[in-house]
N, C-alpha and C. Protein backbone atom coordinates (compact mmCIF):
# COMPACT_ATOMS: atom_id res chain seq x y z
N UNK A 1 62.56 8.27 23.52
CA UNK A 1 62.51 8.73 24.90
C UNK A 1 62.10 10.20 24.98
N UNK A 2 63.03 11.29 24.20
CA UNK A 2 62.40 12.24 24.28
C UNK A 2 60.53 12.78 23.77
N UNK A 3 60.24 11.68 23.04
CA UNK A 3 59.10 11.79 22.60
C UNK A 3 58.07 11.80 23.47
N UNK A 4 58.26 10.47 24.66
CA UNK A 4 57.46 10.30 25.97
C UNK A 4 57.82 11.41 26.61
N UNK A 5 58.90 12.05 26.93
CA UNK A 5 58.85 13.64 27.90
C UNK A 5 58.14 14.49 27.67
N UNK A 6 58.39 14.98 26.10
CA UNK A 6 57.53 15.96 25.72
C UNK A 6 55.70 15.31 25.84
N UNK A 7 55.70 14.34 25.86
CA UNK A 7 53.59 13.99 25.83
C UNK A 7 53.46 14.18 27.48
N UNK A 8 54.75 13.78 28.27
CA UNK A 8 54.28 13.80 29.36
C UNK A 8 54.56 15.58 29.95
N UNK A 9 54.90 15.89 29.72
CA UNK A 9 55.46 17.90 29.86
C UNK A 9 54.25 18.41 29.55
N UNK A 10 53.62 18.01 27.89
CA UNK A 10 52.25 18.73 27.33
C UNK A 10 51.00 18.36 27.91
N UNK A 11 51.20 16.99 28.38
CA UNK A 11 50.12 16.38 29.69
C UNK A 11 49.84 17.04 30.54
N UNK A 12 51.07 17.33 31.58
CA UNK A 12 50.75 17.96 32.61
C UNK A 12 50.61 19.74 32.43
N UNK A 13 50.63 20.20 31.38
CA UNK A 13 50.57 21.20 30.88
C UNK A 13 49.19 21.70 31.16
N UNK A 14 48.30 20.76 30.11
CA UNK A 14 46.90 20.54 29.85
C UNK A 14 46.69 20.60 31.24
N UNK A 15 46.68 19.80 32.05
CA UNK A 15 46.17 19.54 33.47
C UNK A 15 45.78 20.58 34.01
N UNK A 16 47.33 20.97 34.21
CA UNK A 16 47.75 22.46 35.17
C UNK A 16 46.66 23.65 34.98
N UNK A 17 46.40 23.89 33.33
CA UNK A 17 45.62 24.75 32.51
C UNK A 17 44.11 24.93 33.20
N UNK A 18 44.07 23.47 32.85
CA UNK A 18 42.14 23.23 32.94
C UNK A 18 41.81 23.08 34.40
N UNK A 19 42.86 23.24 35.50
CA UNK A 19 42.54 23.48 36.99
C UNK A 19 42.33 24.87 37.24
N UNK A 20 42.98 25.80 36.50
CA UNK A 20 42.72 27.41 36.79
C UNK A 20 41.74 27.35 36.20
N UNK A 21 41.40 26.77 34.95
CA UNK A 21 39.91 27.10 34.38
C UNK A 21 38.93 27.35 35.19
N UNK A 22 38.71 26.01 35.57
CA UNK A 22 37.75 25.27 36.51
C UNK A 22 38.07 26.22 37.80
N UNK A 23 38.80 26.53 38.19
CA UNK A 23 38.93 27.59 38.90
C UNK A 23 38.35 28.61 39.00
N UNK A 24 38.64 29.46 37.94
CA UNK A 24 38.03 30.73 37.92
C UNK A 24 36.61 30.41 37.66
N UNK A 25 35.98 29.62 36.46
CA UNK A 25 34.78 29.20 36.79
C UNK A 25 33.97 29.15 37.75
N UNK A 26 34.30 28.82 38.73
CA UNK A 26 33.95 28.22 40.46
C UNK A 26 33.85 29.87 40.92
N UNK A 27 34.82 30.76 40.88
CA UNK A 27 34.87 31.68 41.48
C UNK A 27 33.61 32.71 40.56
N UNK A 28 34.20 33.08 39.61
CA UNK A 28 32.76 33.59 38.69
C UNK A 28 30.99 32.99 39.14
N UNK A 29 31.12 32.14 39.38
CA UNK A 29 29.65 31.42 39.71
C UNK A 29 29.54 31.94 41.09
N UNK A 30 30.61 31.99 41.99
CA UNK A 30 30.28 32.39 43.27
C UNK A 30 29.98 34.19 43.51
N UNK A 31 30.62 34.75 42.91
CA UNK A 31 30.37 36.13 42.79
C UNK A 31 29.02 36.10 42.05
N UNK A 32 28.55 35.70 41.04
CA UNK A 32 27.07 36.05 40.75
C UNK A 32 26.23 35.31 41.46
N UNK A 33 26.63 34.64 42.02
CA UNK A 33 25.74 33.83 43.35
C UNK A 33 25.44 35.00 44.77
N UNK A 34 26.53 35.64 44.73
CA UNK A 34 26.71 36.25 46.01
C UNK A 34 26.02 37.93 45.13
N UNK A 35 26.06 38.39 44.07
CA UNK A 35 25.08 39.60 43.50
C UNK A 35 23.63 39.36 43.77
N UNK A 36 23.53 37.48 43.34
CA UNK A 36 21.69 37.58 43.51
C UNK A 36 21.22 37.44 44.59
N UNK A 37 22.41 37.13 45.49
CA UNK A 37 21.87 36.83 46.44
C UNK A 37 21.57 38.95 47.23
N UNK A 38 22.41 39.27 47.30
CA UNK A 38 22.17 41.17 47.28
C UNK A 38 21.21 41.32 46.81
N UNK A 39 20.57 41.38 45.91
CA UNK A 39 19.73 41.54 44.87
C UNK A 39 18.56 41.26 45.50
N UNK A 40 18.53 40.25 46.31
CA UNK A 40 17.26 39.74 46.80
C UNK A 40 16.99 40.32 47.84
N UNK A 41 17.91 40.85 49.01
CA UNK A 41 17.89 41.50 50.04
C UNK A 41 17.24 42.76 49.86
């Protein structure tokens, strides 16, 4: 039993992780989106 807690704890661990990733990703792309877009002006 404790074995399934801990896969499911390190599961949602992983999850939690790779949503800020993907996060900041998104945001990084939008700031150099929003430089070239300056850039062009």
């Amino acid at each position: 039993m404790k074995k399934i807690a801990t896969l499911i704890a390190l599961s949602a661990a992983f999850v939690l992780a790779g949503c800020n990733t993907v996060k900041g990703v998104g945001q990084d792309v939008q700031r150099a989106g929003g430089a070239l877009e300056r850039a062009a002006k």
